[in-house]
Protein backbone atom coordinates (compact mmCIF):
# COMPACT_ATOMS: atom_id res chain seq x y z
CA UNK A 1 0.00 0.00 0.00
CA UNK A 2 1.24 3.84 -0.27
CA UNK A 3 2.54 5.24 2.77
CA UNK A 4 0.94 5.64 5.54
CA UNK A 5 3.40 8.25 6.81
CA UNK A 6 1.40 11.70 7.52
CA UNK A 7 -2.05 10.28 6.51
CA UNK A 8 -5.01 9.68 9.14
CA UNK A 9 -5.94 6.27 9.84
CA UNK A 10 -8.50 4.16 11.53
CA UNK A 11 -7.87 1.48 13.69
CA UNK A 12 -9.98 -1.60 14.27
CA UNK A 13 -10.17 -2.64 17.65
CA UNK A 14 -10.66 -5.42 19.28
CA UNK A 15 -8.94 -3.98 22.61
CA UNK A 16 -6.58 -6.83 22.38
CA UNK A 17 -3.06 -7.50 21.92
CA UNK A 18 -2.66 -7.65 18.19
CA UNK A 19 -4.63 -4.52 16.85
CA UNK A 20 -3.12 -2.47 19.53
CA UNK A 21 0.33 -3.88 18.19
CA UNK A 22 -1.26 -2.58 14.52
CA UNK A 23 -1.82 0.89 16.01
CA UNK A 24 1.59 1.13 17.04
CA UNK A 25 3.13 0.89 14.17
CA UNK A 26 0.77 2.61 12.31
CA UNK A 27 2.05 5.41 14.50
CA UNK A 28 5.61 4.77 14.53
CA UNK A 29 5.19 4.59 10.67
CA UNK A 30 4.09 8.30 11.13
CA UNK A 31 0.50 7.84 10.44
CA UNK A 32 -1.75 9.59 12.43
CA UNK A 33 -4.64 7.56 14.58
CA UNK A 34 -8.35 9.32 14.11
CA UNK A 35 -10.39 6.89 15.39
CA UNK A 36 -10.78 3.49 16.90
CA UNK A 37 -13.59 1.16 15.13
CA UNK A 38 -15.20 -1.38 17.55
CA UNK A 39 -18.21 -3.62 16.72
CA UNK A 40 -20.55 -4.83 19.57
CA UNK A 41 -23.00 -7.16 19.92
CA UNK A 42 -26.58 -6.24 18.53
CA UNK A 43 -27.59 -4.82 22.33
CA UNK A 44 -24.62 -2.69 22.22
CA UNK A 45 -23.17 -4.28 26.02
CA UNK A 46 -20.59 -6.34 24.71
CA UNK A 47 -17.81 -6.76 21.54
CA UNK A 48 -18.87 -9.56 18.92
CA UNK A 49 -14.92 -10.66 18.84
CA UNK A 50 -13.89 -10.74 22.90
CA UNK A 51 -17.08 -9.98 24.74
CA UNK A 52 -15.47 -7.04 26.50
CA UNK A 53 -17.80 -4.59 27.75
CA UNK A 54 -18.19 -1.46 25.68
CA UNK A 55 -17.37 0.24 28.80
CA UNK A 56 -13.76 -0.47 28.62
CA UNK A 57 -12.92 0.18 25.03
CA UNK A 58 -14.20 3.76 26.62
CA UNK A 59 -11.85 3.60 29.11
CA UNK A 60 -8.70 2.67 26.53
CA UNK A 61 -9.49 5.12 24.20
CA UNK A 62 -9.91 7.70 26.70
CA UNK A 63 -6.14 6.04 28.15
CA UNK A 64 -5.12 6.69 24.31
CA UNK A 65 -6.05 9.78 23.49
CA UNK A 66 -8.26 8.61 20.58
CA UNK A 67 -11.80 9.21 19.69
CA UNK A 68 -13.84 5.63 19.55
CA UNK A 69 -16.86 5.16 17.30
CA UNK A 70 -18.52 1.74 17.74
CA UNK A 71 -21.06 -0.06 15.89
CA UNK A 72 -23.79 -2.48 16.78
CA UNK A 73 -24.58 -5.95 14.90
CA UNK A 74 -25.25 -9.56 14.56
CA UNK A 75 -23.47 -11.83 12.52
CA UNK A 76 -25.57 -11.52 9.72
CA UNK A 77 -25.23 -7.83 9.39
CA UNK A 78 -21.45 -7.81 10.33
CA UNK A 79 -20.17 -6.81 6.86
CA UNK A 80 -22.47 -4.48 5.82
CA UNK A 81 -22.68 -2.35 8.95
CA UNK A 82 -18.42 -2.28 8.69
CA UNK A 83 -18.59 -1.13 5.43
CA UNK A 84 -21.31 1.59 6.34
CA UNK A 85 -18.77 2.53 8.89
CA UNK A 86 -15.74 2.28 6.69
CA UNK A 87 -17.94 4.62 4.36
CA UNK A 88 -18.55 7.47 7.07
CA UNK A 89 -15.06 7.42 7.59
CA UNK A 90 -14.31 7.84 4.02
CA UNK A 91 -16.35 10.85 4.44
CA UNK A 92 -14.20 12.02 6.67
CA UNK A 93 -10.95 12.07 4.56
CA UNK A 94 -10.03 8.61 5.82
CA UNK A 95 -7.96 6.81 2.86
CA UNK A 96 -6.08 3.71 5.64
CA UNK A 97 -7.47 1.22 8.18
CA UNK A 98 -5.11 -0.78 10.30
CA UNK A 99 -5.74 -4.50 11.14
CA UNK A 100 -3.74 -6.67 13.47
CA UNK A 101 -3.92 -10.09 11.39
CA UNK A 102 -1.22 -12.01 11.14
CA UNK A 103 -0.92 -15.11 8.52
CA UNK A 104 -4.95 -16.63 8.13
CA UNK A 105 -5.24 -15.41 4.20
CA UNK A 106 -9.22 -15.59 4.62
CA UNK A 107 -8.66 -12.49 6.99
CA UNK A 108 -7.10 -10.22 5.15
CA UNK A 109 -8.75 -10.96 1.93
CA UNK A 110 -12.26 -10.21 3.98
CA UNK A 111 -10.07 -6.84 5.18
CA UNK A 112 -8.86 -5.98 1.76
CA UNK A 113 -12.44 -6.64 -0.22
CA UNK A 114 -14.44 -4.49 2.59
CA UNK A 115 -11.91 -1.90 2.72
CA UNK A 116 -11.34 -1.49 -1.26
CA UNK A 117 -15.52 -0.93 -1.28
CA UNK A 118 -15.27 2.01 0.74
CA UNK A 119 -12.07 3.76 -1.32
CA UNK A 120 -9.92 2.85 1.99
CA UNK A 121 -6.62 0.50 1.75
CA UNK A 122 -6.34 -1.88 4.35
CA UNK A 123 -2.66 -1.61 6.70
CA UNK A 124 -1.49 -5.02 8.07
CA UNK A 125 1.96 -4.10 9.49
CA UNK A 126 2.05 -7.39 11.65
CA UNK A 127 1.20 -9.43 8.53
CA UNK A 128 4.02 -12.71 7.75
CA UNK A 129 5.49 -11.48 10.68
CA UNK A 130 6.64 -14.89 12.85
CA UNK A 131 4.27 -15.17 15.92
CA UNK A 132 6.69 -15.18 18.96
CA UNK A 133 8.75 -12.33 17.80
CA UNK A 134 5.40 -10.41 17.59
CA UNK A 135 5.34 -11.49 21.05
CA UNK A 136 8.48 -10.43 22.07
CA UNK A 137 7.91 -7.34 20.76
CA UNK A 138 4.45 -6.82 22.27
CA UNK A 139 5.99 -7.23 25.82
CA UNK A 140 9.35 -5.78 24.83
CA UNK A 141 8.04 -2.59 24.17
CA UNK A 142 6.27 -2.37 27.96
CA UNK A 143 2.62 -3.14 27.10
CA UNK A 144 0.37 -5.32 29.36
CA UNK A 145 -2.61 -7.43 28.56
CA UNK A 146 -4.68 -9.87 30.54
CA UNK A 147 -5.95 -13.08 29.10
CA UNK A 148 -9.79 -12.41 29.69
CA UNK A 149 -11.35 -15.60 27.03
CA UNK A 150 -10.30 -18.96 25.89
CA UNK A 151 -11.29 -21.77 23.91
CA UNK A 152 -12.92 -24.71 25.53
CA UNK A 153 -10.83 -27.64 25.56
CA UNK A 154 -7.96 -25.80 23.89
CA UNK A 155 -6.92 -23.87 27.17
CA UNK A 156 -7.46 -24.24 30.67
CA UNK A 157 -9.60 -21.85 32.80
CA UNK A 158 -7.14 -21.11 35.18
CA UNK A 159 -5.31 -18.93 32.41
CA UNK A 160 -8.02 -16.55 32.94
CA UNK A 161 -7.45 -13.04 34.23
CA UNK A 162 -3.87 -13.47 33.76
CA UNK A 163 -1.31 -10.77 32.22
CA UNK A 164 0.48 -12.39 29.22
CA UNK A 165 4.04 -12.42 29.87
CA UNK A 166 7.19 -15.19 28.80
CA UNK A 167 5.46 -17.44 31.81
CA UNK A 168 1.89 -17.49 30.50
CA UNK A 169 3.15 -17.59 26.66
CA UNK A 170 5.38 -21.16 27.89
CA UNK A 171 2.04 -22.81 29.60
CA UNK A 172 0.01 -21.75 26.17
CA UNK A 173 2.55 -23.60 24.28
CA UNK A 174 2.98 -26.37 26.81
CA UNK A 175 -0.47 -27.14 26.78
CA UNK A 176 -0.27 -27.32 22.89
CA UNK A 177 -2.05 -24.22 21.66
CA UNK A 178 0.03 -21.49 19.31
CA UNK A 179 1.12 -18.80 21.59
CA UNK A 180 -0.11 -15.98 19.79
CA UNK A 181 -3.86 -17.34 19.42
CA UNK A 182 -4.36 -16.23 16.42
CA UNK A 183 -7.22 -19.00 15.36
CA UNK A 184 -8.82 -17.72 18.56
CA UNK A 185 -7.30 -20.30 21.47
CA UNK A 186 -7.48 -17.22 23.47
CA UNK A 187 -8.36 -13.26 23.38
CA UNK A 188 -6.70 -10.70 25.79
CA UNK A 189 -7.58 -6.89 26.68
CA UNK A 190 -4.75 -4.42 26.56
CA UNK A 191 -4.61 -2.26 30.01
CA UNK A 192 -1.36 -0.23 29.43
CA UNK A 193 1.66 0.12 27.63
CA UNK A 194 3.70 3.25 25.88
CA UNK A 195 0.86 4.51 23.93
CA UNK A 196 -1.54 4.55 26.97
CA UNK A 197 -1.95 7.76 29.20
CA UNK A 198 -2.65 5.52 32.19
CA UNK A 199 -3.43 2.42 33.28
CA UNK A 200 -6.94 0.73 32.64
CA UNK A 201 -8.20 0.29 36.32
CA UNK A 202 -10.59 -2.76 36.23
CA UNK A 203 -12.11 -5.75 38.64
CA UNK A 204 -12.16 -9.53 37.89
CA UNK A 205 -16.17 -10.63 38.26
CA UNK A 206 -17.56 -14.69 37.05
CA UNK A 207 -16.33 -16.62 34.83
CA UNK A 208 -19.25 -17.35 32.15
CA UNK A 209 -19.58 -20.00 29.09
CA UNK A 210 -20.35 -18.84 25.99
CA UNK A 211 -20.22 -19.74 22.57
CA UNK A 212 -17.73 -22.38 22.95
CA UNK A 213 -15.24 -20.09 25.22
CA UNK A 214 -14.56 -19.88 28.43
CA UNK A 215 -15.48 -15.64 29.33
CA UNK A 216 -13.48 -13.77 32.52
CA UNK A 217 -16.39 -11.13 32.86
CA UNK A 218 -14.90 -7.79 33.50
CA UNK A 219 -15.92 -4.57 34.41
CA UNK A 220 -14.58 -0.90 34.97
């Protein structure tokens, strides 16, 4: 894609470790971060990707300085209600939206075909990049996230509510899961790090079942 240096961007979030990763760079390759693009659940409480409550994606963008627009759907509206967002922020001189994938082609072919609809070029800075050294570099550079959903029968429970550090990553790959998660063996929540203001202050609550995962319910 062209440079993303001096051109505003959009960022979708999940509030985990790999689109904040994507928002880094997008930075540190000069761009300049506009907004933050969530999608929640049709009732607006929770995101369709980590069931965090919208709450807290408040309470990181407020930590990062950058403006959050969220949008609400089901499964069967997912695309189109993206690309309706994509579209607004088109309207808005918006030409780049970053993505934290990694290596699943079917990903960034879904980011690339949505994206080129709206006249926006999709930014995968993470993509082919080997999964421990993106890792490395996640914790290297001072961020923190906590484990907060994982696959059943992929992942113990007890790896809920824990920060993801070189301990945690060893048990993921002892218990023979890929330590990056990126076919969804587990989802984490970013709470601070060198793009955050401060800390996001939040408390532990149930553990829940849904959907085939394993859900450490948080809340601000």
């Amino acid at each position: 894609m062209k440079s993303i240096d001096g051109h505003p961007f959009i960022c979708s979030w999940s509030g985990g470790k790999d689109s904040c990763l994507a928002l880094y760079h997008g930075i540190r390759a000069g761009g300049i971060p506009r907004f933050l693009l969530t999608m929640l659940r049709e009732d607006g409480l929770r995101s369709m990707s980590h069931s965090i409550p919208a709450s807290l994606f408040w309470s990181q963008a407020e930590a990062l300085g950058i403006s959050l627009v969220t949008r609400s759907a089901s499964w069967a509206n997912y695309e189109t209600t993206f690309l309706s967002a994509l579209h607004d922020f088109h309207t808005q001189g918006i030409r780049s939206a970053a993505f934290g994938d990694i290596d699943l082609d079917e990903h960034r072919e879904w980011c690339e075909r949505v994206c080129a609809a709206a006249h926006i070029e999709a930014y995968h800075p993470l993509w082919r990049k080997a999964r421990r050294d993106i890792l490395d570099e996640f914790i290297g550079l001072g961020f923190r996230a906590v484990i907060i959903s994982i696959k059943d029968g992929v992942l113990d429970r007890e790896f809920l509510g824990r920060t993801l550090d070189p301990e945690v990553i060893k048990e993921i790959e002892a218990h023979g899961a890929d330590a990056s998660g990126e076919r969804g063996e587990y989802h984490t929540m970013v709470i601070d790090g060198p793009l955050f203001s401060s800390p996001v202050h939040f408390q532990m609550n149930n553990q829940i079942f849904h959907d085939g995962y394993w859900l450490q319910d948080i809340s601000p």
